[in-house]
N, C-alpha and C. Protein backbone atom coordinates (compact mmCIF):
# COMPACT_ATOMS: atom_id res chain seq x y z
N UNK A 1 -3.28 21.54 3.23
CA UNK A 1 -4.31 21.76 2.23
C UNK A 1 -3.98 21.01 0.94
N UNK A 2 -3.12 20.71 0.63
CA UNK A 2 -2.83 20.49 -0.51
C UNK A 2 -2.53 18.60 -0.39
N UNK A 3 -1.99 18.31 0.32
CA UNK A 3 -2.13 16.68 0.89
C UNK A 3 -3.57 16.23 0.54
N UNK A 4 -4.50 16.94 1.41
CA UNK A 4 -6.09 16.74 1.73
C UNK A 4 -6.67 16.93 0.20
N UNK A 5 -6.14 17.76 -0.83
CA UNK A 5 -6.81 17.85 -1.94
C UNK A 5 -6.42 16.74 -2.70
N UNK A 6 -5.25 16.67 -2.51
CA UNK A 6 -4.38 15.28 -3.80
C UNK A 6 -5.35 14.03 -2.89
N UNK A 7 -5.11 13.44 -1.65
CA UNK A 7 -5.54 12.53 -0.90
C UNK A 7 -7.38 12.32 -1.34
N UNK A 8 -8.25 13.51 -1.43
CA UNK A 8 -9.44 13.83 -1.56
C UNK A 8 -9.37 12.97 -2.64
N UNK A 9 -9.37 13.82 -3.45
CA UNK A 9 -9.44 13.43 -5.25
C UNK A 9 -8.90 12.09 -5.57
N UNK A 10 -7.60 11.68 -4.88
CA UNK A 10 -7.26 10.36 -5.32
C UNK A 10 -8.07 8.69 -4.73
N UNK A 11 -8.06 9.06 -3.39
CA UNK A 11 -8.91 8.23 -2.96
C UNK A 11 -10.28 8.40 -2.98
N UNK A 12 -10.79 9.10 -3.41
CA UNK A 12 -12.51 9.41 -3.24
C UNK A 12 -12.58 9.56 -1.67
N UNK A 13 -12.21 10.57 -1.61
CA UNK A 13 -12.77 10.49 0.04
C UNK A 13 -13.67 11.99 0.37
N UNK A 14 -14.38 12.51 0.88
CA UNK A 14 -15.28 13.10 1.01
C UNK A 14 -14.31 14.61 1.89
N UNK A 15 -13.95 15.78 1.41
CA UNK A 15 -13.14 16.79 2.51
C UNK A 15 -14.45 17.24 3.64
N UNK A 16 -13.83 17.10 4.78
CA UNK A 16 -14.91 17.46 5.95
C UNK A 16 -15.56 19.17 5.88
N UNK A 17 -16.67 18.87 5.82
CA UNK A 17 -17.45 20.35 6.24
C UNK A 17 -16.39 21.50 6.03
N UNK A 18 -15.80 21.81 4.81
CA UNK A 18 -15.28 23.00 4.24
C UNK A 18 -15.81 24.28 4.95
N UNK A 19 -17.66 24.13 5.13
CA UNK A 19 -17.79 25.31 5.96
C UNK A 19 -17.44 25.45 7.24
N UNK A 20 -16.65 24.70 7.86
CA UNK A 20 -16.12 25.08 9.02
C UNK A 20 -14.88 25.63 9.29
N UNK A 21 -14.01 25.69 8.05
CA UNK A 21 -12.92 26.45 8.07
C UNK A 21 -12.78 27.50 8.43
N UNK A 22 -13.64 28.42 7.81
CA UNK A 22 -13.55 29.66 7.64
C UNK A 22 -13.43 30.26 9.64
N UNK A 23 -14.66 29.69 10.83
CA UNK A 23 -13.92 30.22 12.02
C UNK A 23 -12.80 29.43 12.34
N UNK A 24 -12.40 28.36 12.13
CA UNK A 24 -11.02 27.56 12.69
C UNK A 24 -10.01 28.16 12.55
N UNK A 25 -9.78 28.93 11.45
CA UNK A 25 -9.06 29.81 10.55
C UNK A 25 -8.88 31.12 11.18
N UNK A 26 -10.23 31.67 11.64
CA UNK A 26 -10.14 33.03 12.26
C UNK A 26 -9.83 32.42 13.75
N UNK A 27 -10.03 31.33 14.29
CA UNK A 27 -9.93 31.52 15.83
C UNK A 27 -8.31 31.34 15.75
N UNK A 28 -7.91 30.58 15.28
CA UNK A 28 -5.74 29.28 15.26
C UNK A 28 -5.39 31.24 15.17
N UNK A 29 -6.12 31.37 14.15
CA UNK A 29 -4.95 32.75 13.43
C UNK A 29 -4.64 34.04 14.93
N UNK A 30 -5.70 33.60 15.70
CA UNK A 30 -6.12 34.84 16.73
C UNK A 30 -5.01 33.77 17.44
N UNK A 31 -4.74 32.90 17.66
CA UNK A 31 -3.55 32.11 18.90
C UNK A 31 -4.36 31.60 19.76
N UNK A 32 -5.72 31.24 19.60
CA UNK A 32 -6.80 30.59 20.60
C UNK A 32 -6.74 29.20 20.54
N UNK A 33 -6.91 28.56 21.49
CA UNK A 33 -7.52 26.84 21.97
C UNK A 33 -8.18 26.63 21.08
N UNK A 34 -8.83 25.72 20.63
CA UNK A 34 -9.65 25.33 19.13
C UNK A 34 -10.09 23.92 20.05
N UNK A 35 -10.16 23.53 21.02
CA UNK A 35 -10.68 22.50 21.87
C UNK A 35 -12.45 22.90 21.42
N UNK A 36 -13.21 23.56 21.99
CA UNK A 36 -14.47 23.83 21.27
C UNK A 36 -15.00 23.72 20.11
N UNK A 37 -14.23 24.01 19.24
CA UNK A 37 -14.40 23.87 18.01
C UNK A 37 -13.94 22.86 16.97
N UNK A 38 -13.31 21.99 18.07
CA UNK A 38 -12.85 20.45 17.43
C UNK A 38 -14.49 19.72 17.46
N UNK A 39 -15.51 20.04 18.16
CA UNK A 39 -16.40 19.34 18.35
C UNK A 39 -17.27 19.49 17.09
N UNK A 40 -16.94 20.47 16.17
CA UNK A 40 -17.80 20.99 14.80
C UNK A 40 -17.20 19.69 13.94
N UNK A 41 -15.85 19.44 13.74
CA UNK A 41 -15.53 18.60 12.72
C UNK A 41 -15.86 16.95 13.45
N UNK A 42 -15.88 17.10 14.55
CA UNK A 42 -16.31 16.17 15.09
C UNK A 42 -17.46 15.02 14.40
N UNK A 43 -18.32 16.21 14.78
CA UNK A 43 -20.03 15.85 14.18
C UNK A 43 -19.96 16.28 12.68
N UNK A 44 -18.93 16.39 12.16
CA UNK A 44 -19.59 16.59 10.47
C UNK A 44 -18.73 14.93 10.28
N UNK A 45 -17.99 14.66 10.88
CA UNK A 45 -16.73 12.94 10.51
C UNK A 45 -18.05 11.81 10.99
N UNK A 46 -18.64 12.48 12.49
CA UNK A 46 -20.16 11.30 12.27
C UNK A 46 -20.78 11.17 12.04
N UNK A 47 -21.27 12.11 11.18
CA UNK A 47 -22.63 12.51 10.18
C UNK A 47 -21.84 11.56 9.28
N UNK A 48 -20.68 11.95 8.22
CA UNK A 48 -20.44 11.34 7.08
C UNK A 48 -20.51 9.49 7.08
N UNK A 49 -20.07 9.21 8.24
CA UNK A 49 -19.25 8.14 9.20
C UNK A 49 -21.14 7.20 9.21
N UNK A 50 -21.80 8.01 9.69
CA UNK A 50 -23.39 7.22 9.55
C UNK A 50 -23.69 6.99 8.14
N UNK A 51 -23.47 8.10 7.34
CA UNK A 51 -24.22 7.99 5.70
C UNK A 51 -22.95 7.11 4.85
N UNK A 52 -21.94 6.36 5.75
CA UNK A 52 -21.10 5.42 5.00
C UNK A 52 -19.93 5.85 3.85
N UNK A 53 -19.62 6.91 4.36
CA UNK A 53 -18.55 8.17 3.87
C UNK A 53 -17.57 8.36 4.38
N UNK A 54 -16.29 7.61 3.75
CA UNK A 54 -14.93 7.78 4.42
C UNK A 54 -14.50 9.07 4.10
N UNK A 55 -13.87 9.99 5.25
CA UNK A 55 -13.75 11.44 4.91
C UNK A 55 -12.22 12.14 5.38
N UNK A 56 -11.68 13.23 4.82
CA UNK A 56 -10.36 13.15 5.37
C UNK A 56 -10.66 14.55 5.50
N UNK A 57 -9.81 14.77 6.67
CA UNK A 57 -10.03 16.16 7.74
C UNK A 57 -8.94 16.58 8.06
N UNK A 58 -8.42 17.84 7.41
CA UNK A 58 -6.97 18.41 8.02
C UNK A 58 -7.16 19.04 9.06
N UNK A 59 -6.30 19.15 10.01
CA UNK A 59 -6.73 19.74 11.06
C UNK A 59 -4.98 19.37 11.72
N UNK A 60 -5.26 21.00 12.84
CA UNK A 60 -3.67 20.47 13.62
C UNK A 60 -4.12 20.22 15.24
N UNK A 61 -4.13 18.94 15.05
CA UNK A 61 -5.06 18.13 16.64
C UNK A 61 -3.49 18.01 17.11
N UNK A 62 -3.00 18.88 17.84
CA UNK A 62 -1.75 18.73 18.40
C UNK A 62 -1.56 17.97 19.46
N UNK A 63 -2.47 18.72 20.53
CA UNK A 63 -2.27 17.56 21.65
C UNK A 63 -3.21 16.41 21.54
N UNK A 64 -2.87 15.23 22.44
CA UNK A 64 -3.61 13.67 21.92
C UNK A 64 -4.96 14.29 22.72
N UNK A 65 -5.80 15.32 24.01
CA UNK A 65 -6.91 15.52 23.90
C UNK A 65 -7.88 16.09 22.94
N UNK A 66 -7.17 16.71 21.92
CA UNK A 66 -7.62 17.64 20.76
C UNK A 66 -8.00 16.13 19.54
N UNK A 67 -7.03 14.88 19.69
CA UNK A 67 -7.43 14.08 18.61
C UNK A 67 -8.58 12.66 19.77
N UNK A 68 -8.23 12.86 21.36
CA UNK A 68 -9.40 12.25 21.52
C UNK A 68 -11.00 12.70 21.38
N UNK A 69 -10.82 14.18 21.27
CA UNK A 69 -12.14 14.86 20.67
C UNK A 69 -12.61 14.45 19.72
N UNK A 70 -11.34 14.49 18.21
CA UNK A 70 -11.90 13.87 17.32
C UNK A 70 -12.80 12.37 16.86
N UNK A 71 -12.29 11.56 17.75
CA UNK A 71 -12.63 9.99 17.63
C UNK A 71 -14.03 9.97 18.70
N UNK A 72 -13.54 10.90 19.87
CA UNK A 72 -14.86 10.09 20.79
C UNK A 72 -15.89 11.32 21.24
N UNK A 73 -15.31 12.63 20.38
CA UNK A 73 -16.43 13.42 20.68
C UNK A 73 -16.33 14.23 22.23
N UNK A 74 -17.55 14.84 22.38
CA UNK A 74 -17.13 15.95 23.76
C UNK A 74 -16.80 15.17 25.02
N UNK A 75 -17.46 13.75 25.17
CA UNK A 75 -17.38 12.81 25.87
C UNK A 75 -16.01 12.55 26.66
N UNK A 76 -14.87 12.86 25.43
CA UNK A 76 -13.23 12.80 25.80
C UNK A 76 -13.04 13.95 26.43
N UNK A 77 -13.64 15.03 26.77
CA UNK A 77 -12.89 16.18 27.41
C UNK A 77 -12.79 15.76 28.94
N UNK A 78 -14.66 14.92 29.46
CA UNK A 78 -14.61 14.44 31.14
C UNK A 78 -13.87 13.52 30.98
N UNK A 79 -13.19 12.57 30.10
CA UNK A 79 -13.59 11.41 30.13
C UNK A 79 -11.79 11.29 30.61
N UNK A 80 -11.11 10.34 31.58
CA UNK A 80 -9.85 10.11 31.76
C UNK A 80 -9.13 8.72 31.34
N UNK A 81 -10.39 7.85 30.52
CA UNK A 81 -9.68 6.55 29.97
C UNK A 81 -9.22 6.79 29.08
N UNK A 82 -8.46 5.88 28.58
CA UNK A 82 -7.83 6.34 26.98
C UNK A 82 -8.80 6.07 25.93
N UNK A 83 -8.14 5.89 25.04
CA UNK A 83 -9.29 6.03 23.95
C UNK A 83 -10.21 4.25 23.75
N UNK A 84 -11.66 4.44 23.26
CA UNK A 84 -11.43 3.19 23.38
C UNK A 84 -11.34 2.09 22.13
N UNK A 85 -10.75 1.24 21.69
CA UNK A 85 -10.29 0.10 21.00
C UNK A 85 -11.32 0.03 19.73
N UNK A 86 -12.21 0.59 19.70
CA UNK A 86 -13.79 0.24 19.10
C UNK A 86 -13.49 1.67 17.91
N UNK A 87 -13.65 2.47 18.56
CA UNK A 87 -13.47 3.61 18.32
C UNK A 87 -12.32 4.47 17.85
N UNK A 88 -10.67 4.03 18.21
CA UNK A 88 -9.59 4.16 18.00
C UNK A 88 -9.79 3.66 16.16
N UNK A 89 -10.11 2.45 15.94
CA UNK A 89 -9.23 1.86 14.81
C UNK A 89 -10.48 2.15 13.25
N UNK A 90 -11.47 3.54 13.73
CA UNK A 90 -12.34 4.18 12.88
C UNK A 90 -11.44 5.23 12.01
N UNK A 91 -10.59 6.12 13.29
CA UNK A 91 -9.84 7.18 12.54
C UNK A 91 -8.68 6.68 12.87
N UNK A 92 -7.77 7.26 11.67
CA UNK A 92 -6.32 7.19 11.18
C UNK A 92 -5.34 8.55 11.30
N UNK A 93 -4.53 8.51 12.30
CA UNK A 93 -4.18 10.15 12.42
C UNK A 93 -2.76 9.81 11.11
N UNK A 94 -2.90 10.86 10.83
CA UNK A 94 -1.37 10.99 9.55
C UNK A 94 -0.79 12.74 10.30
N UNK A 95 0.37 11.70 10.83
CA UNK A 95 0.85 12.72 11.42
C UNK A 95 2.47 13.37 10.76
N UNK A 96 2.10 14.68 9.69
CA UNK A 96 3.27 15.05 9.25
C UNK A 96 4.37 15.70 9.85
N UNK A 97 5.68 14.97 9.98
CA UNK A 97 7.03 15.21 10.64
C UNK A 97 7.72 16.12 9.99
N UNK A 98 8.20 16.97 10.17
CA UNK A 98 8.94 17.79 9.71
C UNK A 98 9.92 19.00 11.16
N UNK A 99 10.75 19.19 10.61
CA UNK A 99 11.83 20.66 11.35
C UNK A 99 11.05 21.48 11.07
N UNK A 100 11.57 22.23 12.04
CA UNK A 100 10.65 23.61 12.48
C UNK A 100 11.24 24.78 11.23
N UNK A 101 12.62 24.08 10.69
CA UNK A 101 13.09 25.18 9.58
C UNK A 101 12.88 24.74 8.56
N UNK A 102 12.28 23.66 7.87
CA UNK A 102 11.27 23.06 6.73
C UNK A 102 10.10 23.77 7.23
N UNK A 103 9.48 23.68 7.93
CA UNK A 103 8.15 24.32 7.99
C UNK A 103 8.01 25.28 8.06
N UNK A 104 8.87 26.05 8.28
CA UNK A 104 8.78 27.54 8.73
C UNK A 104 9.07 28.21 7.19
N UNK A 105 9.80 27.48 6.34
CA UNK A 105 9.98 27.45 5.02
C UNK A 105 8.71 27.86 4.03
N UNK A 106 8.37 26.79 4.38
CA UNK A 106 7.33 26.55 3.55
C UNK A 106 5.94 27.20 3.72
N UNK A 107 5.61 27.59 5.52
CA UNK A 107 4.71 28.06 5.65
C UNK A 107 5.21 29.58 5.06
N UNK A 108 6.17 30.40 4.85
CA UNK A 108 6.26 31.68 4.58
C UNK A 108 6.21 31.72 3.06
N UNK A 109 6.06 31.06 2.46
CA UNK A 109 5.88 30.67 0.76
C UNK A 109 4.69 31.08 0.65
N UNK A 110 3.80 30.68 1.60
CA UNK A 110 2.32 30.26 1.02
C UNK A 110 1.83 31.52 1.10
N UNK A 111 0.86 31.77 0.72
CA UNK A 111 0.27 33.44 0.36
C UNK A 111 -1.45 33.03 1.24
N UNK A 112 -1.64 34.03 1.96
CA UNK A 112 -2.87 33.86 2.34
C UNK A 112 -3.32 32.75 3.64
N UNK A 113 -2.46 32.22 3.45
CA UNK A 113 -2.25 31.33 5.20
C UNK A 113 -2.93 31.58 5.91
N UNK A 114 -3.81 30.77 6.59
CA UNK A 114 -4.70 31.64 7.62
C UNK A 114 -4.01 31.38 9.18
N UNK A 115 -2.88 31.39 9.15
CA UNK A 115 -1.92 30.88 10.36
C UNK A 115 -0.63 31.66 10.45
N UNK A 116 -0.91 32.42 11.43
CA UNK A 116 0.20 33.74 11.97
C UNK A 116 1.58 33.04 11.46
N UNK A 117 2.82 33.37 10.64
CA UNK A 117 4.23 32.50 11.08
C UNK A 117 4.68 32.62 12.53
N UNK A 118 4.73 33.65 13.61
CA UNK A 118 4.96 33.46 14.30
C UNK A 118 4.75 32.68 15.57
N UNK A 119 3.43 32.14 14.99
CA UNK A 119 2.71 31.15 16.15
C UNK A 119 3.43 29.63 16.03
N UNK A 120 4.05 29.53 14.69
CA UNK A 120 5.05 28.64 14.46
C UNK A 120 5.57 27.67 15.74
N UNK A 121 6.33 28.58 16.40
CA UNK A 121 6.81 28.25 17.53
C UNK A 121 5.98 27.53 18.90
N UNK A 122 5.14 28.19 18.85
CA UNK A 122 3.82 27.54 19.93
C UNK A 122 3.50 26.24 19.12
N UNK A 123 3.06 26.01 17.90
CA UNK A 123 2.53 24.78 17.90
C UNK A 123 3.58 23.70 17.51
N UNK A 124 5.18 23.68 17.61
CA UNK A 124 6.24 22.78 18.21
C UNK A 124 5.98 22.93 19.84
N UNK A 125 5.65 23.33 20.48
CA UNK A 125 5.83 23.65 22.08
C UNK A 125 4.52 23.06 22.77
N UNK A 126 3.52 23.09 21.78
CA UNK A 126 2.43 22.44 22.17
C UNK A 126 2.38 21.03 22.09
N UNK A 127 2.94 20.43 21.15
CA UNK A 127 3.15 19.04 19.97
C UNK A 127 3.07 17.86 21.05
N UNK A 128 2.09 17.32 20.99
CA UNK A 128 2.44 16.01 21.78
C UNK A 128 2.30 14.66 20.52
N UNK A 129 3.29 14.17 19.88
CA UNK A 129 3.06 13.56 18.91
C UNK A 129 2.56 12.06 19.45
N UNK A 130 1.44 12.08 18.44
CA UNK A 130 0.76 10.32 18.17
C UNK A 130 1.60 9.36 19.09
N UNK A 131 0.96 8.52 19.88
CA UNK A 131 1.65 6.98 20.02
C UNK A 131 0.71 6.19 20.84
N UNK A 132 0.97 5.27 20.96
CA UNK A 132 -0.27 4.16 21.04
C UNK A 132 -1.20 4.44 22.20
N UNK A 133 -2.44 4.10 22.20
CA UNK A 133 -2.91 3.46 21.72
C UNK A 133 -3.67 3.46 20.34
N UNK A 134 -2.64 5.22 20.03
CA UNK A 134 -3.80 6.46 18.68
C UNK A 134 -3.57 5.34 17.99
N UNK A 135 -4.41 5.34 16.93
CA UNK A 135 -4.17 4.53 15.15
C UNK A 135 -3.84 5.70 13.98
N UNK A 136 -1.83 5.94 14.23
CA UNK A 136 -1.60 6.78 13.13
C UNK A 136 -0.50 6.01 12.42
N UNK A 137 0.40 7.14 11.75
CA UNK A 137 1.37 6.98 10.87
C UNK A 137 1.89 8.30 10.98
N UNK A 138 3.72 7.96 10.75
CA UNK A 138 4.16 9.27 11.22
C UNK A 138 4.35 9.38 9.39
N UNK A 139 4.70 10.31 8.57
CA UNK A 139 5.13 10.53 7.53
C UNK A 139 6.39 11.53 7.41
N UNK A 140 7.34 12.10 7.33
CA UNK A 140 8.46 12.83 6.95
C UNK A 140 7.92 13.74 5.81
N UNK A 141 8.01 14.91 6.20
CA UNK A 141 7.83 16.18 5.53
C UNK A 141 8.99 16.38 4.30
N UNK A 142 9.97 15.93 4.71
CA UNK A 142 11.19 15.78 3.46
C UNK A 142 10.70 15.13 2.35
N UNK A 143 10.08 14.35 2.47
CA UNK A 143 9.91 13.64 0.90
C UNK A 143 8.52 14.42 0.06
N UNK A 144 8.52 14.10 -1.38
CA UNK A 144 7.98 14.88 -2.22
C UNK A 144 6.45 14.80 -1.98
N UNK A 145 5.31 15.50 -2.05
CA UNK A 145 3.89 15.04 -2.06
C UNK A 145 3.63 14.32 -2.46
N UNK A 146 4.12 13.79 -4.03
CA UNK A 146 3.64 12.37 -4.01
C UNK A 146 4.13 11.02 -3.24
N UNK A 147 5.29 11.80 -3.12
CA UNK A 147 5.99 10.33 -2.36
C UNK A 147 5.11 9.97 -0.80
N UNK A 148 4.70 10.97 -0.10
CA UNK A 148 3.65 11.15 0.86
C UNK A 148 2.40 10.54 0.56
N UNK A 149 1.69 11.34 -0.47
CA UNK A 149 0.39 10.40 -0.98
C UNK A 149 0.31 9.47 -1.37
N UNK A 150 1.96 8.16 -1.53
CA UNK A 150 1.98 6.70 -1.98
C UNK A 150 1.96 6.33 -0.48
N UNK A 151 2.82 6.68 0.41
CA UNK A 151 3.01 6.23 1.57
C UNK A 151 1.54 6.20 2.78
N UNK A 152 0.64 7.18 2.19
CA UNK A 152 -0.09 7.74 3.18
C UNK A 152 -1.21 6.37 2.87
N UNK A 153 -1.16 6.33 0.96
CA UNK A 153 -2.34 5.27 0.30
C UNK A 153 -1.79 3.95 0.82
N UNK A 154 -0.61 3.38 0.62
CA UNK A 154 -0.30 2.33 1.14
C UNK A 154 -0.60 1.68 2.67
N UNK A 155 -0.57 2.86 3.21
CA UNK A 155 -0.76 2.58 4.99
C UNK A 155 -2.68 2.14 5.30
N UNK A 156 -3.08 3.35 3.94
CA UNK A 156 -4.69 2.85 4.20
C UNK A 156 -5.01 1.65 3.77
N UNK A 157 -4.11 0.70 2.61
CA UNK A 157 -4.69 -0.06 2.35
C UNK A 157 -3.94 -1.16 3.00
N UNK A 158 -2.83 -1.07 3.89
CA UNK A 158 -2.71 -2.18 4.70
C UNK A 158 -4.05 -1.68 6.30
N UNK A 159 -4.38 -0.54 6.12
CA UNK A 159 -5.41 -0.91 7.46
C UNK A 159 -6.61 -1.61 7.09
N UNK A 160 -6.67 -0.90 5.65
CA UNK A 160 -8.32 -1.93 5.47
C UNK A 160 -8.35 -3.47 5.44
N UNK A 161 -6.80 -3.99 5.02
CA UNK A 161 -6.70 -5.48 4.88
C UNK A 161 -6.94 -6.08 6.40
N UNK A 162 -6.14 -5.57 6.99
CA UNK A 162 -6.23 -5.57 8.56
C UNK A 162 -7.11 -5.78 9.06
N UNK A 163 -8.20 -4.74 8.83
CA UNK A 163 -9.42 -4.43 9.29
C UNK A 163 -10.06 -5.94 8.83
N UNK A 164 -10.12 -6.15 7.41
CA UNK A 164 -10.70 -7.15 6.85
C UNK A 164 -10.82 -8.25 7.78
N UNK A 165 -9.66 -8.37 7.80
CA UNK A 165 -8.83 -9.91 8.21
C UNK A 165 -9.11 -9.92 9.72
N UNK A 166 -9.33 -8.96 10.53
CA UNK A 166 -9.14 -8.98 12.09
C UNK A 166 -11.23 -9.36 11.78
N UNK A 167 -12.03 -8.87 10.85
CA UNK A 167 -13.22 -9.00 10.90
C UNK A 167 -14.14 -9.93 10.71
N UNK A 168 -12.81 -11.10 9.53
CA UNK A 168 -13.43 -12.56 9.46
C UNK A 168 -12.82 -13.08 10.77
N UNK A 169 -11.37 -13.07 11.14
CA UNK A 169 -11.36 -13.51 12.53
C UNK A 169 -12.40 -13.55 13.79
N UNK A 170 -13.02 -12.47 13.60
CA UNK A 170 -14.24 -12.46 14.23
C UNK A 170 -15.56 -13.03 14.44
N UNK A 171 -15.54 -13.26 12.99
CA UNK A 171 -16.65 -14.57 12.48
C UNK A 171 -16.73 -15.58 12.66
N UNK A 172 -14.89 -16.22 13.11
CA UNK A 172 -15.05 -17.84 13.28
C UNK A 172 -14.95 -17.72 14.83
């Protein structure tokens, strides 16, 4: 929450459908699948994504079917190809690294959490972390929030150059 607010505000980026927290919140907290309900933030990232609105969405897409939901929609639940190339290099997963005794830290600090501590353990056990063909970045939970929100801004603005540059390539 607090990444997504500094990240929000600093980059202008749009926070996804806030009103959908509130069941994501009640279902994670109950220890339920959230596969169904990945399809809500889904369609609020392609709503924004049509009206030309870069948007940043916290969310704990643990396993890589929970983040092919995100990119390709309900389509990825039948679907057994990987993700595809078109569609991959739209979203950017920022995937925060941290020990289970940093996090476990920090999540018992926070007041009001809408996330059991003891479920802690399930979502290391669930974890299938990012790797190719996703389009992420791993980040380290050790370093300070801002040091995160330079690292996280820097990575976006080598993708947009990227992006740029792979897009006049395209032209000639």
């Amino acid at each position: 929450a607090t990444l997504t607010s500094v990240l929000s505000s600093e980059l202008g980026l749009w926070p996804a459908a806030p009103a959908l927290w509130p069941p994501m919140f009640e279902y994670t907290k109950n220890g339920r699948d959230i596969i169904k309900l990945l399809l809500l933030p889904f369609s609020s990232l392609n709503r924004e994504e049509s009206a030309g609105q870069s948007v940043i969405l916290a969310c704990s897409a643990l396993k890589k079917m929970y983040r092919r939901i995100l990119v390709s929609g309900g389509d990825a639940v039948y679907s057994k190809s990987e993700l595809l190339d078109s569609a991959t290099g739209k979203v950017l997963f920022i995937h925060l690294d941290g020990s289970m005794e940093l996090i476990t830290s920090r999540l018992n600090k926070r007041r009001g959490h809408f996330m059991a501590p003891e479920l802690l353990q399930s979502q290391f056990d669930t974890l299938e972390p990012p790797s190719a063909p996703e389009n992420f970045i791993t980040v380290s939970l050790e370093k300070s929030v801002s040091e995160i929100v330079s690292e996280i801004e820097k990575s976006l603005h080598l993708e947009k150059c990227f992006s740029t540059a792979v897009s006049e390539l395209d032209a000639h």
